[in-house]
N, C-alpha and C. Protein backbone atom coordinates (compact mmCIF):
# COMPACT_ATOMS: atom_id res chain seq x y z
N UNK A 1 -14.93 -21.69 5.91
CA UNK A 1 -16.16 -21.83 5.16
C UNK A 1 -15.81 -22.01 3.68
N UNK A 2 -16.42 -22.92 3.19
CA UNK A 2 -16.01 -23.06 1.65
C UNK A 2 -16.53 -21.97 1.05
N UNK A 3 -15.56 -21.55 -0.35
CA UNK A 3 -15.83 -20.29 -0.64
C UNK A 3 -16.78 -20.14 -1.75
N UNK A 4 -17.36 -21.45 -2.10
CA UNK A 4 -18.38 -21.42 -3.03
C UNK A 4 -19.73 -20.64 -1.98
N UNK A 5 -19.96 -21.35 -0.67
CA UNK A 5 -20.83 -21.10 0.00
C UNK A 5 -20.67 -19.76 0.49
N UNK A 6 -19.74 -19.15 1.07
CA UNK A 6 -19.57 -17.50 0.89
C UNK A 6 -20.16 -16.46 0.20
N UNK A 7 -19.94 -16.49 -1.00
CA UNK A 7 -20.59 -16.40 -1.72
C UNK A 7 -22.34 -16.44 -1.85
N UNK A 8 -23.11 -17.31 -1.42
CA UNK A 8 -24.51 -17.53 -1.45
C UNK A 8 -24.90 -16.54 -0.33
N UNK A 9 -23.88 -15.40 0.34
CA UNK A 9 -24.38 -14.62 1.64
C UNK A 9 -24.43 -13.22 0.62
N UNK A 10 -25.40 -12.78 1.68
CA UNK A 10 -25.47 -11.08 0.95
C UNK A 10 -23.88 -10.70 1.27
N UNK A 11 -23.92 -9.31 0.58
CA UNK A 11 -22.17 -8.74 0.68
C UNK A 11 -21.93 -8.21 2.05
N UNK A 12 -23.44 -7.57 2.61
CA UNK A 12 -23.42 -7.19 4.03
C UNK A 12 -22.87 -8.06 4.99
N UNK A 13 -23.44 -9.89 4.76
CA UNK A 13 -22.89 -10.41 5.66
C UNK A 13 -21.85 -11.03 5.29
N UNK A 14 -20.95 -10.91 4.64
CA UNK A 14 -19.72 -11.31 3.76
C UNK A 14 -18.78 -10.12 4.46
N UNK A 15 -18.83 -8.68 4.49
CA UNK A 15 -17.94 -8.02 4.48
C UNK A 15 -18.09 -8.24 6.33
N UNK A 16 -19.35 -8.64 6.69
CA UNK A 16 -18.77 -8.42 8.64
C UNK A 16 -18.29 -9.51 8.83
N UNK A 17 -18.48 -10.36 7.76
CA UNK A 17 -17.64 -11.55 8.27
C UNK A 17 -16.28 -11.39 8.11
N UNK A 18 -16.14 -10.96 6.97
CA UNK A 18 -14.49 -10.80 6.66
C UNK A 18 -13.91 -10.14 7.97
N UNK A 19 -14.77 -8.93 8.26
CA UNK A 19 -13.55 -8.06 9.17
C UNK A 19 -13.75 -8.81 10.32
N UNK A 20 -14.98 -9.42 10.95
CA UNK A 20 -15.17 -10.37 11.95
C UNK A 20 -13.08 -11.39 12.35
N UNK A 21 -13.05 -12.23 10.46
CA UNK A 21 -11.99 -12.84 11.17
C UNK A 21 -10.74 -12.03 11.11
N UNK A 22 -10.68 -10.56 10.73
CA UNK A 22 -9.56 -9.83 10.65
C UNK A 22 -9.54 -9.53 12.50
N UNK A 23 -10.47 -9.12 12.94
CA UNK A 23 -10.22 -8.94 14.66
C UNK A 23 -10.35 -9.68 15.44
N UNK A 24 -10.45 -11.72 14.83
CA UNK A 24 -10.23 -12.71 15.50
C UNK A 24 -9.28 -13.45 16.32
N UNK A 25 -8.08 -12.54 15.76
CA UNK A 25 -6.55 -13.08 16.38
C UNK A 25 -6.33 -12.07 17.27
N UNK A 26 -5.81 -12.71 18.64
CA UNK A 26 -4.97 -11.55 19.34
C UNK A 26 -3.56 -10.98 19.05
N UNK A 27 -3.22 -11.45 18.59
CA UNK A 27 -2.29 -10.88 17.15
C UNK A 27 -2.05 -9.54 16.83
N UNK A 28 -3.49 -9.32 16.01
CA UNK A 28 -3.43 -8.57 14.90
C UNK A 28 -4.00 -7.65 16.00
N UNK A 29 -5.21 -8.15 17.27
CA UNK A 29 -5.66 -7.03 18.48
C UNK A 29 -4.22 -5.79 18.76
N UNK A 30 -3.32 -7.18 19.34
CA UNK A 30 -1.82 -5.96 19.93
C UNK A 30 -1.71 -5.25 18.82
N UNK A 31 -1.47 -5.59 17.34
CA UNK A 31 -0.90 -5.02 16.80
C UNK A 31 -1.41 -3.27 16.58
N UNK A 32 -2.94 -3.85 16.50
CA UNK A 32 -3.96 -2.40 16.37
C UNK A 32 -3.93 -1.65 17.76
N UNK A 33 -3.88 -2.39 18.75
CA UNK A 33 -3.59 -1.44 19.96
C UNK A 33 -2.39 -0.65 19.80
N UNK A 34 -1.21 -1.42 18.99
CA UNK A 34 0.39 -1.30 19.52
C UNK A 34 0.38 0.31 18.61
N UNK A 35 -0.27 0.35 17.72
CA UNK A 35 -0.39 1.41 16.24
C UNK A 35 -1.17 2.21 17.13
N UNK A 36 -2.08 2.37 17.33
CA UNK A 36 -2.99 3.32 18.18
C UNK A 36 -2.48 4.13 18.85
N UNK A 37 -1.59 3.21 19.99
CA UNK A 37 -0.79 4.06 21.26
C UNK A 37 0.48 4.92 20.34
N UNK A 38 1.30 4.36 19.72
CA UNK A 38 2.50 4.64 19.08
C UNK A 38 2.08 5.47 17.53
N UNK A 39 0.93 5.42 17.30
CA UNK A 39 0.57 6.16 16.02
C UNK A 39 1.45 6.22 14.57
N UNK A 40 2.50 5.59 14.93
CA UNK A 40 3.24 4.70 13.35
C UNK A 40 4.29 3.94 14.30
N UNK A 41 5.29 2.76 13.31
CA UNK A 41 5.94 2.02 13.64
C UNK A 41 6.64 1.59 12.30
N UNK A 42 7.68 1.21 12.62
CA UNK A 42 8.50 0.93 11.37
C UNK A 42 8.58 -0.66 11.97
N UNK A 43 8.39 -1.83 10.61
CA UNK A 43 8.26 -3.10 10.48
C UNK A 43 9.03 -3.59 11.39
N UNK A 44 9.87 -3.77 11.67
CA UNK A 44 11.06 -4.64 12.12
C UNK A 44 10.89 -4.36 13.73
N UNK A 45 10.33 -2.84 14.37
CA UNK A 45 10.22 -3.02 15.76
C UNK A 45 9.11 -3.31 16.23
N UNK A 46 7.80 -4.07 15.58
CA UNK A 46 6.60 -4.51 16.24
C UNK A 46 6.74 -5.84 17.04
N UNK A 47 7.69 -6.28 16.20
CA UNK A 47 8.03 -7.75 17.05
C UNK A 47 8.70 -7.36 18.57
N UNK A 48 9.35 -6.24 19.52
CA UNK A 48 9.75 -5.91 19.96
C UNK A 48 8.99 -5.04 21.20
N UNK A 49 7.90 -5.12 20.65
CA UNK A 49 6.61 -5.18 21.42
C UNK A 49 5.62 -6.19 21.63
N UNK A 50 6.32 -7.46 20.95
CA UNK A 50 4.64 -8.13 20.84
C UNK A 50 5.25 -9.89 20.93
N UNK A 51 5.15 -10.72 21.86
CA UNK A 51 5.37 -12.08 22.36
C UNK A 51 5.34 -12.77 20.81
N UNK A 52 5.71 -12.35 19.69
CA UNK A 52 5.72 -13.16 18.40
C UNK A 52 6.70 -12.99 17.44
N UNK A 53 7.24 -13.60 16.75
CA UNK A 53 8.57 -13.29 15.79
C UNK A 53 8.55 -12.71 14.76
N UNK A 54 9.02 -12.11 14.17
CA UNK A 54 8.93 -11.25 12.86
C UNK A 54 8.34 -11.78 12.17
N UNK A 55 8.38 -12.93 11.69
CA UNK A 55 7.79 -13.44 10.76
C UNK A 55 6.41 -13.72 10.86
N UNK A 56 6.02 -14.02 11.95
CA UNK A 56 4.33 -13.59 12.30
C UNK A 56 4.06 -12.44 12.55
N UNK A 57 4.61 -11.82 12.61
CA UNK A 57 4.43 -10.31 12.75
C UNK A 57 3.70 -9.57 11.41
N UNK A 58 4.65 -10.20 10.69
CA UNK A 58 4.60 -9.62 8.90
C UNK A 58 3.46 -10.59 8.33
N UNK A 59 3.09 -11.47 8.67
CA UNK A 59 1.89 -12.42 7.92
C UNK A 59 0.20 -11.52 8.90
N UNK A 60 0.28 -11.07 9.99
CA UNK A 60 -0.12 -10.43 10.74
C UNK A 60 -0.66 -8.76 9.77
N UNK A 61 0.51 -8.28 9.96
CA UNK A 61 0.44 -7.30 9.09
C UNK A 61 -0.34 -7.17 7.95
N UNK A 62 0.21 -8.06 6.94
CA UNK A 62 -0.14 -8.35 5.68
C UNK A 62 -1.74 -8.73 5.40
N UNK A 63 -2.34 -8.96 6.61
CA UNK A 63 -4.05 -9.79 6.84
C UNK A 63 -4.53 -8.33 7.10
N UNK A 64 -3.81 -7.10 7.81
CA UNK A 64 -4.26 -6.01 8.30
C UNK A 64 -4.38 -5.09 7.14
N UNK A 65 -3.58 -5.28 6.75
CA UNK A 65 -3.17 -4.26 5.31
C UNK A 65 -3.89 -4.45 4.11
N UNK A 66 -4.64 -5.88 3.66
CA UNK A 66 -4.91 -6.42 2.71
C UNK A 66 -6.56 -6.20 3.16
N UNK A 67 -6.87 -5.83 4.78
CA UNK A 67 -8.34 -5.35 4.84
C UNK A 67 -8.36 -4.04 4.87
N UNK A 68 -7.28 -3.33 4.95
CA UNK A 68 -7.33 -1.86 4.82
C UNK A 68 -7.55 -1.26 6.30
N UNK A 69 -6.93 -2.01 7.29
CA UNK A 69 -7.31 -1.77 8.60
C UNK A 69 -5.65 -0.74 8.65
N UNK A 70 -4.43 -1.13 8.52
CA UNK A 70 -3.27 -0.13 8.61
C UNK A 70 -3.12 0.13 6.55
N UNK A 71 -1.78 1.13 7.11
CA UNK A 71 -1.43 1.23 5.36
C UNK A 71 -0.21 1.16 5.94
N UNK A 72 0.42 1.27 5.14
CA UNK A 72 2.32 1.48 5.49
C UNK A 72 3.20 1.74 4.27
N UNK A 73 4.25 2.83 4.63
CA UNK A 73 4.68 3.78 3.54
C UNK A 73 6.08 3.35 3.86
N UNK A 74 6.54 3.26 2.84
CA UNK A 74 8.00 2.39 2.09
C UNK A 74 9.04 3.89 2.62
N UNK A 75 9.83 3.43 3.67
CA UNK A 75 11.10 4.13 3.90
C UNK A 75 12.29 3.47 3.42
N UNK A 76 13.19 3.37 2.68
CA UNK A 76 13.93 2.44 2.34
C UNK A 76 14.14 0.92 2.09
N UNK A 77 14.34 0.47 3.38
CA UNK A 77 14.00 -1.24 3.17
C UNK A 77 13.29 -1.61 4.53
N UNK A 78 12.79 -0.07 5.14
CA UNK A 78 11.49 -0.45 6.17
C UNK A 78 10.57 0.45 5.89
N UNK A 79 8.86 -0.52 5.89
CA UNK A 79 7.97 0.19 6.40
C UNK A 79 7.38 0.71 7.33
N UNK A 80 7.03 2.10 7.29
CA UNK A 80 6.12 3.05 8.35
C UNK A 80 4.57 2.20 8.38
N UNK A 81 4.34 1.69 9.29
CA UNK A 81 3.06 1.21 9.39
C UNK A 81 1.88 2.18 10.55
N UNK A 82 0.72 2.91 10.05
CA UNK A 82 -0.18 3.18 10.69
C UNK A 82 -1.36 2.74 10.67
N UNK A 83 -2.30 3.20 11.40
CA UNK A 83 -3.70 2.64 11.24
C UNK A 83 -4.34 3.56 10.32
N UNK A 84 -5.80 2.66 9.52
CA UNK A 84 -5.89 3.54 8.48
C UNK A 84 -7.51 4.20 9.31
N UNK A 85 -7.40 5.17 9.89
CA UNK A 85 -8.74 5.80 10.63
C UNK A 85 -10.23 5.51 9.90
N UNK A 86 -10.24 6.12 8.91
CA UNK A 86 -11.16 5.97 7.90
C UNK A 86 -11.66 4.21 8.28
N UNK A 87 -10.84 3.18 7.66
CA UNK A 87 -11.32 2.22 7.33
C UNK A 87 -12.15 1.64 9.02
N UNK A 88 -11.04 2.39 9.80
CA UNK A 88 -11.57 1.97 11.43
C UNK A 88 -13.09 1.98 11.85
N UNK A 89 -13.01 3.05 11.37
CA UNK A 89 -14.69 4.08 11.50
C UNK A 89 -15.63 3.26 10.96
N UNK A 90 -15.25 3.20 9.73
CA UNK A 90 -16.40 1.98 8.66
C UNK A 90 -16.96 1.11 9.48
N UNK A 91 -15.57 0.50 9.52
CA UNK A 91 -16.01 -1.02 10.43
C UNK A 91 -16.46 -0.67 11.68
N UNK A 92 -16.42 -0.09 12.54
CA UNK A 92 -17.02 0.50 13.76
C UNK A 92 -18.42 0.74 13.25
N UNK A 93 -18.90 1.24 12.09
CA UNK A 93 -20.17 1.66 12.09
C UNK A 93 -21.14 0.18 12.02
N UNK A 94 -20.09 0.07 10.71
CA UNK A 94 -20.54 -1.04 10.71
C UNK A 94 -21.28 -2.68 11.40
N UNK A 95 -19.89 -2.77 12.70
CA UNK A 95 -20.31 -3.97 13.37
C UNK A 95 -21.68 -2.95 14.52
N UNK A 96 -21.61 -1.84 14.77
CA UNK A 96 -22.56 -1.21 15.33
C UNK A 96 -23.70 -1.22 14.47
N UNK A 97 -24.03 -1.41 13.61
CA UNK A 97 -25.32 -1.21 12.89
C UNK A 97 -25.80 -2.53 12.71
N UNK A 98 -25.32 -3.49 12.62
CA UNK A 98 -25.33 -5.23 12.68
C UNK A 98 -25.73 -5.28 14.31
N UNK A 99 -25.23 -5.13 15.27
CA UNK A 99 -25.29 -5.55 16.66
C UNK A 99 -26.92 -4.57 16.82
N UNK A 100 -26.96 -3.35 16.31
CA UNK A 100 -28.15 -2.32 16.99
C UNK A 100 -29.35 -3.36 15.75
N UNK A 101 -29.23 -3.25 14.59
CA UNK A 101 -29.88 -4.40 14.21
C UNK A 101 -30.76 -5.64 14.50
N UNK A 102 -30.03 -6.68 15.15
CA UNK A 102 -29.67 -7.92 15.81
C UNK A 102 -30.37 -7.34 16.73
N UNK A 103 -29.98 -6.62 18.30
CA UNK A 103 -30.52 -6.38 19.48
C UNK A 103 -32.02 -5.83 19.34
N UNK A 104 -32.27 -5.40 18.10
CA UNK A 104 -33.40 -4.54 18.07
C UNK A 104 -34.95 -5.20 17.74
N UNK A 105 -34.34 -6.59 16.87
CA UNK A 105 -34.79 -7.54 16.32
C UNK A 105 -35.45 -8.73 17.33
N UNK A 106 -34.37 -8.67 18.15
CA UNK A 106 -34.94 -9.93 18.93
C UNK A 106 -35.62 -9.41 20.21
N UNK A 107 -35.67 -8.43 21.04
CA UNK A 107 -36.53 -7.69 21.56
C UNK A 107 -36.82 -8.56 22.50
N UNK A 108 -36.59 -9.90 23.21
CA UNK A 108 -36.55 -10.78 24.16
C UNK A 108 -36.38 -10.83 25.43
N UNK A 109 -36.46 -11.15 26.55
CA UNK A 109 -35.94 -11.46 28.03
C UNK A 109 -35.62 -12.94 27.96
N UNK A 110 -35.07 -13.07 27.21
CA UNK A 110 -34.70 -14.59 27.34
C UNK A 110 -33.69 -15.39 28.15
């Protein structure tokens, strides 16, 4: 979407959109599953779980991190990557209050 037109949306529907394309890739899905089950991970072994190469791994990451979905804490020359709960919740309320919204609105048998 051009980002002039972005812009012309309220912030409400700007921010579900954003996280909308943060949980668009199955990607970034394993990755949040892979953190969930394992509850931290150091950078270099996610690829080692996940059909993709480091280097998508880390551009992956970096889309997760930059929405505040994981954080990850500097151990030497690897990061500890977890999920960030808090931000989880948000967005959980969030796409729930949009969908109860939406469903409540259209009230249809269509």
């Amino acid at each position: 979407m051009n980002n002039n037109k972005f812009k012309e949306f309220n912030s409400e529907q700007q921010k579900i959109a954003e996280l909308g394309k943060i949980f668009s890739h199955p990607a970034r899905i394993a990755i949040i599953q892979l953190l969930a089950e394992k509850r931290e991970i150091k950078t270099g072994n996610i690829s080692d779980f996940l059909p993709i190469e480091r280097t998508t791994v880390s551009k992956h990451l970096k889309d997760l991190k930059k929405a505040g979905i994981i954080k990850g804490t500097i151990d030497g020359l690897k990061i500890h990557y977890c999920l960030d709960m808090r931000k989880l919740g948000e967005s959980k309320k969030m796409f729930n209050e949009f969908m109860d919204k939406t469903i409540t609105s259209f009230m249809c048998d269509c």
